[in-house]
C-alpha atoms as a PDB file:
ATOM      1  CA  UNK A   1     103.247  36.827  95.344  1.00  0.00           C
ATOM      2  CA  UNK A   2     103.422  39.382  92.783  1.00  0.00           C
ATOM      3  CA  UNK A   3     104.203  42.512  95.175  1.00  0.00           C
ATOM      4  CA  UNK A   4     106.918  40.178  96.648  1.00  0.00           C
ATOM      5  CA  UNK A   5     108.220  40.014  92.565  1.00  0.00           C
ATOM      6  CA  UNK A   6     107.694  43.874  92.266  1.00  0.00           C
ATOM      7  CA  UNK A   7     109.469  44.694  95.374  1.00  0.00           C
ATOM      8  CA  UNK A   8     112.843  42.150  94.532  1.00  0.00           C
ATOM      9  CA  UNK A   9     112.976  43.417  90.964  1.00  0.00           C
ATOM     10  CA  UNK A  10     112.621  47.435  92.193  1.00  0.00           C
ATOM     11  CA  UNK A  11     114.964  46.389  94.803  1.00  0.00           C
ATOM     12  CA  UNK A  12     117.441  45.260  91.736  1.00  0.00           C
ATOM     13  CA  UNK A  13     116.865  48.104  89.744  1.00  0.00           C
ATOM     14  CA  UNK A  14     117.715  50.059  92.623  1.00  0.00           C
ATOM     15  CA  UNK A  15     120.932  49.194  93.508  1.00  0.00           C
ATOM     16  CA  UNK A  16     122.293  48.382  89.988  1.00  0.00           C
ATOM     17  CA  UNK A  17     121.682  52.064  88.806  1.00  0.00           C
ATOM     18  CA  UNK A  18     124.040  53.744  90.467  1.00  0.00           C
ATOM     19  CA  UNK A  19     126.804  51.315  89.193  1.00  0.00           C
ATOM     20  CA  UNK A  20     125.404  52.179  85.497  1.00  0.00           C
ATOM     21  CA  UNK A  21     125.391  56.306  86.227  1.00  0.00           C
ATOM     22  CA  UNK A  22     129.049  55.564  86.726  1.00  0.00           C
ATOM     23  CA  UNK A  23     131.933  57.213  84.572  1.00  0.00           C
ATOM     24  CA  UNK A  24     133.459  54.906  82.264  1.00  0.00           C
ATOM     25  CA  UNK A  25     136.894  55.874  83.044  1.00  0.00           C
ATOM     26  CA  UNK A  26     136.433  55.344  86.867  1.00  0.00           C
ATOM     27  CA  UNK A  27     138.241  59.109  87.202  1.00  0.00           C
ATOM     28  CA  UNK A  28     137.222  61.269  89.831  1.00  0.00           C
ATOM     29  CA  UNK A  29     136.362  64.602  87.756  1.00  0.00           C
ATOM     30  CA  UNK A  30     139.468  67.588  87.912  1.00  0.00           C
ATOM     31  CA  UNK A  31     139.185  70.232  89.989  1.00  0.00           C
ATOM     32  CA  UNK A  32     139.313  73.566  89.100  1.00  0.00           C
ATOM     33  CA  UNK A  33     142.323  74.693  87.472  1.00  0.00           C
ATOM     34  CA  UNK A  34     143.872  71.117  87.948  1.00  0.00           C
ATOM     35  CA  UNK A  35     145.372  69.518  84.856  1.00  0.00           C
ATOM     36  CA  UNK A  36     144.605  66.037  83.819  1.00  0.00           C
ATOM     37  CA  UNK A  37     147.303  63.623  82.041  1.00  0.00           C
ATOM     38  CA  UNK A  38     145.194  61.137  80.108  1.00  0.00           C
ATOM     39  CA  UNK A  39     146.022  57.206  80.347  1.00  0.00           C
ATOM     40  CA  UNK A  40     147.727  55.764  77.497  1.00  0.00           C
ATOM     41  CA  UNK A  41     144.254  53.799  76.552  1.00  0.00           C
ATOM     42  CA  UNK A  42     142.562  56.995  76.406  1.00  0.00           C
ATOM     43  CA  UNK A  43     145.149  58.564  74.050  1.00  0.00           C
ATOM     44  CA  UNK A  44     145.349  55.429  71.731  1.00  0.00           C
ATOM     45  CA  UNK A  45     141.067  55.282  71.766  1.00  0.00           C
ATOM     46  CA  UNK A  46     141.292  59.286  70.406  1.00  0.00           C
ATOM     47  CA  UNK A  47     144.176  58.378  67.885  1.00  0.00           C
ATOM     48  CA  UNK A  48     142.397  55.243  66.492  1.00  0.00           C
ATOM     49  CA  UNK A  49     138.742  57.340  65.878  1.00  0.00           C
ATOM     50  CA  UNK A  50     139.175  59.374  62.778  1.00  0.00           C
ATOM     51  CA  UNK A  51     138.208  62.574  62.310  1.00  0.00           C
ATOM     52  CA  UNK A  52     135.308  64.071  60.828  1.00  0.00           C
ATOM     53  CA  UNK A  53     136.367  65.242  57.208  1.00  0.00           C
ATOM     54  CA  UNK A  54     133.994  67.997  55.966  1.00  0.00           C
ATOM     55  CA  UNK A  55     135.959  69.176  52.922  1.00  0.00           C
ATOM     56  CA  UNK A  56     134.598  68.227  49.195  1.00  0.00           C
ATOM     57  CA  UNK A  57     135.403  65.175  47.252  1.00  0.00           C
ATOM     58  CA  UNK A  58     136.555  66.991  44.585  1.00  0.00           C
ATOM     59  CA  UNK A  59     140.605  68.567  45.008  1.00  0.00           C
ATOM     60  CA  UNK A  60     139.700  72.020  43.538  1.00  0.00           C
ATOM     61  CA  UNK A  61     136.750  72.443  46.132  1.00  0.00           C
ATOM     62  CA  UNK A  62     138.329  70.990  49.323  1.00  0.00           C
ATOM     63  CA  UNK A  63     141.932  72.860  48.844  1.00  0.00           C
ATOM     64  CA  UNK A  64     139.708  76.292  48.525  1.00  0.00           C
ATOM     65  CA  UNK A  65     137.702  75.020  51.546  1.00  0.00           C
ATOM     66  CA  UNK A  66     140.787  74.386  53.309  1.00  0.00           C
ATOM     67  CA  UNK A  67     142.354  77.786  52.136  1.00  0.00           C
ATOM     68  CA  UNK A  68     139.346  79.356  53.477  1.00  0.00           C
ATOM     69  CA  UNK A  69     139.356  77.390  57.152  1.00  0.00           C
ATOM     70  CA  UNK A  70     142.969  78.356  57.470  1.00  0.00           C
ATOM     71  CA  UNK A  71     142.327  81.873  56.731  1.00  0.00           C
ATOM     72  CA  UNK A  72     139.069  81.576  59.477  1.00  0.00           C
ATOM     73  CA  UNK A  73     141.528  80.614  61.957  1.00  0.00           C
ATOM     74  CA  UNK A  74     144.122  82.502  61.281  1.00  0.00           C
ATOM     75  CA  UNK A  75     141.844  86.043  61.795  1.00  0.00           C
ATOM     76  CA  UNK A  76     140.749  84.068  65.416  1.00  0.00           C
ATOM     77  CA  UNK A  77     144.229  83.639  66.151  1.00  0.00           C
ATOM     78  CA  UNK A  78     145.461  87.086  65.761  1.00  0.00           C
ATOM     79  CA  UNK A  79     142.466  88.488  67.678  1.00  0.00           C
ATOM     80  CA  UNK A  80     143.028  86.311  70.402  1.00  0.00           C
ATOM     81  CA  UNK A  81     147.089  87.298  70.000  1.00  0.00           C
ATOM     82  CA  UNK A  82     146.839  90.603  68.752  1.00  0.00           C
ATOM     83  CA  UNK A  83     145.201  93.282  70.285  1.00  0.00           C
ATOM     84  CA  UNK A  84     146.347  95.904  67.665  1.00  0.00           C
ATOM     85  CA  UNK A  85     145.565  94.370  64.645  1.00  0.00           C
END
């Protein structure tokens, strides 16, 4: 009686994994060099999640940390622009 158990709730687990292993947004995955358009849900779900702010509490300290990521990404962009610079 017990192997008969065993064997029904393997059986379950067996065929209710690969629903689970799923992706969430049912999408096959892009090919190579294929563009995706995401669905309105999607963009609304990324708008609504706020983003992770790693700047100081105090003014002073964040606007110099901000002055300083700016400047970071400004030398990354002209690198990646400017091959002369």
């Amino acid at each position: 009686m017990h192997r008969v158990i065993l064997l029904a709730a393997l059986s379950c687990l067996v065929t209710v994994t690969p629903g689970w292993a799923r992706n969430q947004d049912s999408m096959p995955a892009p090919r190579r060099d294929e563009i995706t358009i995401p669905s309105e849900r999607t963009l609304e779900r990324d708008a609504a999640t706020s983003s992770r702010n790693d700047f100081s509490t105090n003014d002073s300290t964040a606007t110099r940390q901000m002055e300083r990521q700016n400047q970071q990404i400004d030398r990354k962009i002209m690198k990646g622009i400017c091959t002369d610079c």
